[in-house]
PDB file of N, CA and C in Angstrom:
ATOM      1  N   UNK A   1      -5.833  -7.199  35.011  1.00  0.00           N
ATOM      2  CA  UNK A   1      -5.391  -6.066  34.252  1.00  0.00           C
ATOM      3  C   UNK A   1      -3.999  -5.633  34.724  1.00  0.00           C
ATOM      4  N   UNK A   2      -3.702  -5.589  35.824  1.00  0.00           N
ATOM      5  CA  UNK A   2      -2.394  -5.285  36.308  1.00  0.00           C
ATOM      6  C   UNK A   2      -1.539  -6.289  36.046  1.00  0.00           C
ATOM      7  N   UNK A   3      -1.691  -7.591  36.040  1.00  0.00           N
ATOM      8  CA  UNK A   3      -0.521  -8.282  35.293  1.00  0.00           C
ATOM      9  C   UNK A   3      -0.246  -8.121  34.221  1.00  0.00           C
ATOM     10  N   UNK A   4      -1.242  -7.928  33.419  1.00  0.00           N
ATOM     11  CA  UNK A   4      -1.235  -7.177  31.927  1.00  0.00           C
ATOM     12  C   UNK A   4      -0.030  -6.458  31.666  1.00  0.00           C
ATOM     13  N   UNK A   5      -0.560  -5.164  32.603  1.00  0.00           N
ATOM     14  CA  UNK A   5       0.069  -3.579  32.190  1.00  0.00           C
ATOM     15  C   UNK A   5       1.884  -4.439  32.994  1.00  0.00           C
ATOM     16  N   UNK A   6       1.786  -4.619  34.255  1.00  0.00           N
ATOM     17  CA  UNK A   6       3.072  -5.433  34.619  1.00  0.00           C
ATOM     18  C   UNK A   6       4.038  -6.645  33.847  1.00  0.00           C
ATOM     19  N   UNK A   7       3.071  -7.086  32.386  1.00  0.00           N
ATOM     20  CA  UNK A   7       4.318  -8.246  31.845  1.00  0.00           C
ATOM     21  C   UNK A   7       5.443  -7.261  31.286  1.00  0.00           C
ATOM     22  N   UNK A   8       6.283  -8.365  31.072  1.00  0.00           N
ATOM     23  CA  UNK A   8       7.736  -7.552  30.193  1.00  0.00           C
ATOM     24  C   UNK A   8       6.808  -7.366  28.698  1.00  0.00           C
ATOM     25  N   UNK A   9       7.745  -6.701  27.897  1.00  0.00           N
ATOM     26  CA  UNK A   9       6.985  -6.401  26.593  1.00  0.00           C
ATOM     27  C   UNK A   9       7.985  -7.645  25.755  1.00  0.00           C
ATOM     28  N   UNK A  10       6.899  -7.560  24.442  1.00  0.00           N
ATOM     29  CA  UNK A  10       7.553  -8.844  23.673  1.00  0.00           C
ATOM     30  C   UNK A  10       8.046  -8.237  22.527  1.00  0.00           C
ATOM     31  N   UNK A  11       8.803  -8.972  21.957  1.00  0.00           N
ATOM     32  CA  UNK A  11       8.740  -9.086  20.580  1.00  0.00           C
ATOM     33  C   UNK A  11       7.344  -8.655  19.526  1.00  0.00           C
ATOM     34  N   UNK A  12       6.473  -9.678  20.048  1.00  0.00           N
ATOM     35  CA  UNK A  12       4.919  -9.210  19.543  1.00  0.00           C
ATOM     36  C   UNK A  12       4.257  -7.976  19.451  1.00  0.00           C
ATOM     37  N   UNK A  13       4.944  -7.565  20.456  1.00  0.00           N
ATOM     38  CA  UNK A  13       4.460  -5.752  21.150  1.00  0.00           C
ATOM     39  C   UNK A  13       5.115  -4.913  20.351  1.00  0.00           C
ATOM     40  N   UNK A  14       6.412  -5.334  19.995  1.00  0.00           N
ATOM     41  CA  UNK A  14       7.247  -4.084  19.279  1.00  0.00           C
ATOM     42  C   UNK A  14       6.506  -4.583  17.735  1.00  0.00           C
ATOM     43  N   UNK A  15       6.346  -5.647  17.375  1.00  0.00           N
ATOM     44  CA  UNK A  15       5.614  -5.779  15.715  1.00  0.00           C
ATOM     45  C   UNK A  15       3.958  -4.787  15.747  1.00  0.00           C
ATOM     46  N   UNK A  16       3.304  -5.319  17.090  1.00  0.00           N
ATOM     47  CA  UNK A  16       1.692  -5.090  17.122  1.00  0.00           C
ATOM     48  C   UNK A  16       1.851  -3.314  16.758  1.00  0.00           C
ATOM     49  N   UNK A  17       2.557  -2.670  17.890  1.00  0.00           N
ATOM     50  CA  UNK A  17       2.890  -1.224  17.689  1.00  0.00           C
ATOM     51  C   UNK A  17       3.915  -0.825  16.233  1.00  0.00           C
ATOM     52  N   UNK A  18       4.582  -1.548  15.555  1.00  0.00           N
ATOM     53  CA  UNK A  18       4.968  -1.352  14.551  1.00  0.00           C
ATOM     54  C   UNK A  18       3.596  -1.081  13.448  1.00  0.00           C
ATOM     55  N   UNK A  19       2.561  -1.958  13.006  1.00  0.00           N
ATOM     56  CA  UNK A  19       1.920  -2.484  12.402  1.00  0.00           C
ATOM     57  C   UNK A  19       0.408  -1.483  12.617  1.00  0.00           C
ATOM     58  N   UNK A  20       0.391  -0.575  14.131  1.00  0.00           N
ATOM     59  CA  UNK A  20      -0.217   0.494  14.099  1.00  0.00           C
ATOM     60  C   UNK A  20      -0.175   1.771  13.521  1.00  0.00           C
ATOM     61  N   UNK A  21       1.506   2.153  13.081  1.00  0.00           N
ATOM     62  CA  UNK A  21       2.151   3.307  12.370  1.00  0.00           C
ATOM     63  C   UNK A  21       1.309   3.097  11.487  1.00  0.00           C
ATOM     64  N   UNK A  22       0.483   4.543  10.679  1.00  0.00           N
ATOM     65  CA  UNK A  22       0.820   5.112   9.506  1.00  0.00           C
ATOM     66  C   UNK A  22       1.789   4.968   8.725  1.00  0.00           C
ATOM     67  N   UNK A  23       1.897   4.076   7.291  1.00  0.00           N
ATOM     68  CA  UNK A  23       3.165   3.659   6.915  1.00  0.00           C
ATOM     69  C   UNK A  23       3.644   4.900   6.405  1.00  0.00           C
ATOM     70  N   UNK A  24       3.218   5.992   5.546  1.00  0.00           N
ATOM     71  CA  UNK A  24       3.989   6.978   4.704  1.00  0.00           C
ATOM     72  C   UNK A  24       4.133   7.904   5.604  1.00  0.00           C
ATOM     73  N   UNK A  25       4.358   8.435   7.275  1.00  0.00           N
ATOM     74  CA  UNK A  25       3.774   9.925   7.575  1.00  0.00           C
ATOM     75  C   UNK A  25       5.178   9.987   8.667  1.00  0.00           C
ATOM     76  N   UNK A  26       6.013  11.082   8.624  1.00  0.00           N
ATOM     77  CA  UNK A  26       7.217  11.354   9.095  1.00  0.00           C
ATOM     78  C   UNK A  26       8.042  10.819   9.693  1.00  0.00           C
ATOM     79  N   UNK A  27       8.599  10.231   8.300  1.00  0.00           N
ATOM     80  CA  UNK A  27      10.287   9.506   8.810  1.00  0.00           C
ATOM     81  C   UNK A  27      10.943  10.173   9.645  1.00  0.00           C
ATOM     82  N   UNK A  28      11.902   9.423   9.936  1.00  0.00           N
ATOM     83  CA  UNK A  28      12.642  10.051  11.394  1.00  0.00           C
ATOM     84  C   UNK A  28      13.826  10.800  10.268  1.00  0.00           C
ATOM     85  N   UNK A  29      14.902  10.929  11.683  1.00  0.00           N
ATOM     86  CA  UNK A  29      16.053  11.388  10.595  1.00  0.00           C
ATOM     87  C   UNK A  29      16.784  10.308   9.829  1.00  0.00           C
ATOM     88  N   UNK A  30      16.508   9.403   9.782  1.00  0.00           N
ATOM     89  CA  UNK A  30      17.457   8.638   9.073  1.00  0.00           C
ATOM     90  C   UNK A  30      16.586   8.263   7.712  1.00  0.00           C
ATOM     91  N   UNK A  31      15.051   8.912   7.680  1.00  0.00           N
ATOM     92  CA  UNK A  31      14.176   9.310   6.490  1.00  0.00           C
ATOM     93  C   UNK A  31      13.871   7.463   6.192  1.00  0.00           C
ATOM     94  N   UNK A  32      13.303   6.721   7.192  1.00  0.00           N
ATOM     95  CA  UNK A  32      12.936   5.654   6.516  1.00  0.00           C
ATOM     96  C   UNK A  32      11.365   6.012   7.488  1.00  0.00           C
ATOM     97  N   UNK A  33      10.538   5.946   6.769  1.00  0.00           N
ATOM     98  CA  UNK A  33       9.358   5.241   7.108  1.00  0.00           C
ATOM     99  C   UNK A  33       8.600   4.608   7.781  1.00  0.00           C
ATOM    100  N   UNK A  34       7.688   4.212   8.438  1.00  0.00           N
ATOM    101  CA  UNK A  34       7.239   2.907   9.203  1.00  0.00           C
ATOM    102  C   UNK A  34       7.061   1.830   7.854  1.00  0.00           C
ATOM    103  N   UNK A  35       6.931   2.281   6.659  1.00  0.00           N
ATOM    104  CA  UNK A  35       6.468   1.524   5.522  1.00  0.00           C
ATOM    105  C   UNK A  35       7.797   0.702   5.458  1.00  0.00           C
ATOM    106  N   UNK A  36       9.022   0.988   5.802  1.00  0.00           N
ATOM    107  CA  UNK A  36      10.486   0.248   5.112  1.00  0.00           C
ATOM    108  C   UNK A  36      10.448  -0.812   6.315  1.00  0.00           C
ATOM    109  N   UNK A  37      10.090  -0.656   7.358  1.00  0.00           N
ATOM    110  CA  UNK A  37      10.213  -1.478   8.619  1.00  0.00           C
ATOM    111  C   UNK A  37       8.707  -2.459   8.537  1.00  0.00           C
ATOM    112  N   UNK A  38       7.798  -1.992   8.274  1.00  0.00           N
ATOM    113  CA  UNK A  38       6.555  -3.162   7.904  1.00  0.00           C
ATOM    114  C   UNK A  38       6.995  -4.154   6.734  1.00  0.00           C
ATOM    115  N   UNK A  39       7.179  -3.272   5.646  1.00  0.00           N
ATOM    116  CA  UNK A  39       7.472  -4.063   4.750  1.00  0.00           C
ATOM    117  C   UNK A  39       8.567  -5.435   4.893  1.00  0.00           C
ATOM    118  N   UNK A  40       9.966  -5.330   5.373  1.00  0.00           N
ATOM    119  CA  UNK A  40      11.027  -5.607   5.285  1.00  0.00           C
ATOM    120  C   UNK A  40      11.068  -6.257   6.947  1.00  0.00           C
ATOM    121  N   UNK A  41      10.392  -6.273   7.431  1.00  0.00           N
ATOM    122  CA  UNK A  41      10.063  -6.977   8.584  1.00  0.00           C
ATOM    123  C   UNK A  41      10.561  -8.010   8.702  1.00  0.00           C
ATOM    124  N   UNK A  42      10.688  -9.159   7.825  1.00  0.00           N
ATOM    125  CA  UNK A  42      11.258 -10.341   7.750  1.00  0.00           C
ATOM    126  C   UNK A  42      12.584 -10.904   7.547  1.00  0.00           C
ATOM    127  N   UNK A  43      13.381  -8.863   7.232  1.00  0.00           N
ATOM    128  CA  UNK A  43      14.725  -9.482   7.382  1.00  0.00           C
ATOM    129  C   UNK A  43      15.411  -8.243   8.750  1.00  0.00           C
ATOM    130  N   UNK A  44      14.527  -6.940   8.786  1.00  0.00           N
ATOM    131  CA  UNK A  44      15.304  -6.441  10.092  1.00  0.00           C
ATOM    132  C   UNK A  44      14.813  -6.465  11.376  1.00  0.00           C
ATOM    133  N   UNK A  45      13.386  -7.006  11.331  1.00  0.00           N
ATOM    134  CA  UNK A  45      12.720  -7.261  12.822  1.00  0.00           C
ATOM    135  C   UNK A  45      13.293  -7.971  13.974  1.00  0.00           C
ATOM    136  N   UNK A  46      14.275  -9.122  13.608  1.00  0.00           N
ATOM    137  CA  UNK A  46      15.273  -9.697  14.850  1.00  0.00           C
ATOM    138  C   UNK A  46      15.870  -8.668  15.505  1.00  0.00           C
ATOM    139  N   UNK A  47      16.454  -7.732  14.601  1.00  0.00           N
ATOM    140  CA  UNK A  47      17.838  -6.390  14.934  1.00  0.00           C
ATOM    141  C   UNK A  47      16.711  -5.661  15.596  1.00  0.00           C
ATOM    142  N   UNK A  48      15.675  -4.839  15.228  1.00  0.00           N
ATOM    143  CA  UNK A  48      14.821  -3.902  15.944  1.00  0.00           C
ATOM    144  C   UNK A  48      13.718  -4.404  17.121  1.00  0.00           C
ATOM    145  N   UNK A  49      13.599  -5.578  16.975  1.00  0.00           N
ATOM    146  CA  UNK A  49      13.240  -5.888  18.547  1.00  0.00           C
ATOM    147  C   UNK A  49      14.119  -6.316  19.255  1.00  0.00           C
ATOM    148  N   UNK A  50      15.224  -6.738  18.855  1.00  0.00           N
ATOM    149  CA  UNK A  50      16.153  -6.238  19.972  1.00  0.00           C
ATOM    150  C   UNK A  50      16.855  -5.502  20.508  1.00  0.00           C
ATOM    151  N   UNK A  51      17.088  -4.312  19.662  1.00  0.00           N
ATOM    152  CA  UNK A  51      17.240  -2.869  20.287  1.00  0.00           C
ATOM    153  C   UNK A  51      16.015  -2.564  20.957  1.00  0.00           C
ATOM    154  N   UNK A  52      15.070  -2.658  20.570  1.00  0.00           N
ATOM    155  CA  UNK A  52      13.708  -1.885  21.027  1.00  0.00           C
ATOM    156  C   UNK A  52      13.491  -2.997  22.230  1.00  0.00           C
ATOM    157  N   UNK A  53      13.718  -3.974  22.650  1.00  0.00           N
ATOM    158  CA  UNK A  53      13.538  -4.456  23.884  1.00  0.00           C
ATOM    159  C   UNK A  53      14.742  -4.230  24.724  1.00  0.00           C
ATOM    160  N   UNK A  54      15.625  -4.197  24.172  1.00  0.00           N
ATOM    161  CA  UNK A  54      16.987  -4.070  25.076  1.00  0.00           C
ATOM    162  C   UNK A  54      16.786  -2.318  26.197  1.00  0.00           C
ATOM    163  N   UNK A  55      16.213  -1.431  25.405  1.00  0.00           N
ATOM    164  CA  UNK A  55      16.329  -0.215  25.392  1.00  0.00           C
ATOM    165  C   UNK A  55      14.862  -0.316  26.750  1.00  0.00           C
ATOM    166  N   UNK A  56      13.461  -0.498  26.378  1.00  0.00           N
ATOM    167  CA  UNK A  56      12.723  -0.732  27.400  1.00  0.00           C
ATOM    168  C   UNK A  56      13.099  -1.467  28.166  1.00  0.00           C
ATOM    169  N   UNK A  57      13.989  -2.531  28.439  1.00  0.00           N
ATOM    170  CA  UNK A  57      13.954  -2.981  29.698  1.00  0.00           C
ATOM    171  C   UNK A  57      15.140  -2.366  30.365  1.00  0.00           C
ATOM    172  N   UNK A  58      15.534  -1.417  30.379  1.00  0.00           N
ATOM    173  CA  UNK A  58      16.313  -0.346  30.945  1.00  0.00           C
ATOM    174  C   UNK A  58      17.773  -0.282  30.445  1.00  0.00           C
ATOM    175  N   UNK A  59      17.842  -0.896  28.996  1.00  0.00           N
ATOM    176  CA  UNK A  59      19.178  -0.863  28.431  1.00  0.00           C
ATOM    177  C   UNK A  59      19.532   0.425  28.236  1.00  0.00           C
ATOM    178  N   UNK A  60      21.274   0.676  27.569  1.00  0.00           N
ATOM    179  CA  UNK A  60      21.735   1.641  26.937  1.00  0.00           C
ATOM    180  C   UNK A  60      20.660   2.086  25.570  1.00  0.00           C
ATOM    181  N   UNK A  61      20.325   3.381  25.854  1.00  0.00           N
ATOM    182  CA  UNK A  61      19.473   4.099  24.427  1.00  0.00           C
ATOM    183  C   UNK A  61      20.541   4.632  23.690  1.00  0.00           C
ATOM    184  N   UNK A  62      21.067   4.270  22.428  1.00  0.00           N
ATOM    185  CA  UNK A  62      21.658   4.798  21.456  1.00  0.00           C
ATOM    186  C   UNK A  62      21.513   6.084  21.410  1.00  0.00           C
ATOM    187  N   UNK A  63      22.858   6.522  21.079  1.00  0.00           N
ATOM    188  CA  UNK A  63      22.729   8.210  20.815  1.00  0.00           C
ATOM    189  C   UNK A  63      21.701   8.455  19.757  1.00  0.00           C
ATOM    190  N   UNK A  64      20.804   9.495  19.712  1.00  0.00           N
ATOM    191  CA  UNK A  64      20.265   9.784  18.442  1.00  0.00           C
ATOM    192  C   UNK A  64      18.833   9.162  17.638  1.00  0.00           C
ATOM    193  N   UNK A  65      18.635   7.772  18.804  1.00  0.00           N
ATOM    194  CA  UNK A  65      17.760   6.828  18.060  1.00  0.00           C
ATOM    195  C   UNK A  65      16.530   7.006  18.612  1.00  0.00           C
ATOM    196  N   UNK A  66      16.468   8.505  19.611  1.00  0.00           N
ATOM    197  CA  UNK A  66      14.891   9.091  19.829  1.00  0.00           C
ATOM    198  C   UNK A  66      14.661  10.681  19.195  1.00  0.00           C
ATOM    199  N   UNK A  67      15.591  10.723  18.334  1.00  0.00           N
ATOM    200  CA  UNK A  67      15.725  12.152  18.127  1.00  0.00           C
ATOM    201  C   UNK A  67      14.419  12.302  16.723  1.00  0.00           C
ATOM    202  N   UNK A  68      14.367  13.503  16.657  1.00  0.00           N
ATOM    203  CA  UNK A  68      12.906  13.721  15.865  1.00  0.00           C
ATOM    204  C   UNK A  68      13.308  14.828  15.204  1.00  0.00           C
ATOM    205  N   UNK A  69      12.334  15.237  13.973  1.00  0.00           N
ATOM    206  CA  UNK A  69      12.163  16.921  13.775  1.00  0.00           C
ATOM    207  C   UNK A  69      10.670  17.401  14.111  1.00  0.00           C
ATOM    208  N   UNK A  70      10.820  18.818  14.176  1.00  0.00           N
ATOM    209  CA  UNK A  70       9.568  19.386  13.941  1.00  0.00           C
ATOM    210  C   UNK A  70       9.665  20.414  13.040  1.00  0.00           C
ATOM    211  N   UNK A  71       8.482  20.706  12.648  1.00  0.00           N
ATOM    212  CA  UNK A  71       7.850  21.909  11.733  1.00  0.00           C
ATOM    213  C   UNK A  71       7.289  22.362  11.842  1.00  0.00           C
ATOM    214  N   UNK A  72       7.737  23.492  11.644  1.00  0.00           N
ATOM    215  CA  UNK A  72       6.993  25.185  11.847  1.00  0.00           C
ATOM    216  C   UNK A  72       5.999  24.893  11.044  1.00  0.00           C
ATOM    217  N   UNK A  73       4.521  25.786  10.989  1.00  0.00           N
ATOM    218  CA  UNK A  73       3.491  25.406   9.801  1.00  0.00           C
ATOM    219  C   UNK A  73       2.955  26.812  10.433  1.00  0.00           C
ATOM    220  N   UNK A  74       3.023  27.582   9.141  1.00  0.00           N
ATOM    221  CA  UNK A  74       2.935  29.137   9.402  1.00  0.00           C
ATOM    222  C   UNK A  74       1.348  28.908   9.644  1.00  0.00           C
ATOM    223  N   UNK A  75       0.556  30.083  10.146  1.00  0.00           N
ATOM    224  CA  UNK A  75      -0.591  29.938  10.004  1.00  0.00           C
ATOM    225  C   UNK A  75      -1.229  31.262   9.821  1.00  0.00           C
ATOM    226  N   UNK A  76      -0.241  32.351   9.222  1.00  0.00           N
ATOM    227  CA  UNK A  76      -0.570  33.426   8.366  1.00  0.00           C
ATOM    228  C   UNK A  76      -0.033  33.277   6.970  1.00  0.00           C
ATOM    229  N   UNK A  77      -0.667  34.497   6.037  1.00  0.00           N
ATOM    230  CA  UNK A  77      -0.094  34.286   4.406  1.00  0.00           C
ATOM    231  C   UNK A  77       1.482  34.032   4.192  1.00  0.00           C
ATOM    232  N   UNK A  78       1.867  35.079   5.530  1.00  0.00           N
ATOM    233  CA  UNK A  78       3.166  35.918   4.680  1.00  0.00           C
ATOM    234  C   UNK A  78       4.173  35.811   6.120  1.00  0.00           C
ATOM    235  N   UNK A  79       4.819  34.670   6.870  1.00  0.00           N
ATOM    236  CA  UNK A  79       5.138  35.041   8.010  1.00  0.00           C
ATOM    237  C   UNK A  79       6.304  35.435   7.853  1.00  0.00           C
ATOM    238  N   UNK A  80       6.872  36.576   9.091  1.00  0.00           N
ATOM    239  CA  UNK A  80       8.119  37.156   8.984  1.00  0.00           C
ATOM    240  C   UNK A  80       8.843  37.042  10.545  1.00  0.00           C
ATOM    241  N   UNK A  81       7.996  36.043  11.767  1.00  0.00           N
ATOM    242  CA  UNK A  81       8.456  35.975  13.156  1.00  0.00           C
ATOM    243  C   UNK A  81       8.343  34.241  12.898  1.00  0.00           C
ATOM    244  N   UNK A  82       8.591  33.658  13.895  1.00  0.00           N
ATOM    245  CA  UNK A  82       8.649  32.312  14.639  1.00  0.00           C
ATOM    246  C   UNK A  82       7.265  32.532  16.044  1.00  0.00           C
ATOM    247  N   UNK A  83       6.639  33.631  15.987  1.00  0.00           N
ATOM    248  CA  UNK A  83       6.020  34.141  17.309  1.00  0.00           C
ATOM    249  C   UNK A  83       4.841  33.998  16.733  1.00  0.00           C
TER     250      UNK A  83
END
């Protein structure tokens, strides 16, 4: 098990965890999907496993390319705070 958790990650790893996403459920900011990256797999998966391996094995992380949103989701009728 510890050589396991200890190999480098593959190519395979960044598809297997691709292929776990929820395809329709919150694009990042650049508003694509896990669905545009499953789908289309066959022409940008070279480019994104190799950022996505370059980056885990202790490469430069692109500005911006972990950035996220969130949302407020009121949970009264009528809200008028953030509190």
């Amino acid at each position: 098990m510890r050589q396991t958790l200890e190999a480098p990650f593959t190519p395979q790893d960044v598809l297997s965890a691709l292929k776990e996403m929820s395809p329709c459920k919150a694009p990042g900011p650049d508003d694509f999907h896990a669905f545009f990256f499953q789908h289309y797999w066959h022409i940008v998966g070279q480019d994104v496993c190799d950022l996505v391996l370059q980056v885990l094995r202790g490469g430069h992380m692109p500005e911006g390319i972990n950035d996220t949103f969130i949302t407020l989701i009121p949970k009264v009728t009528h809200p008028e705070r953030v509190t």
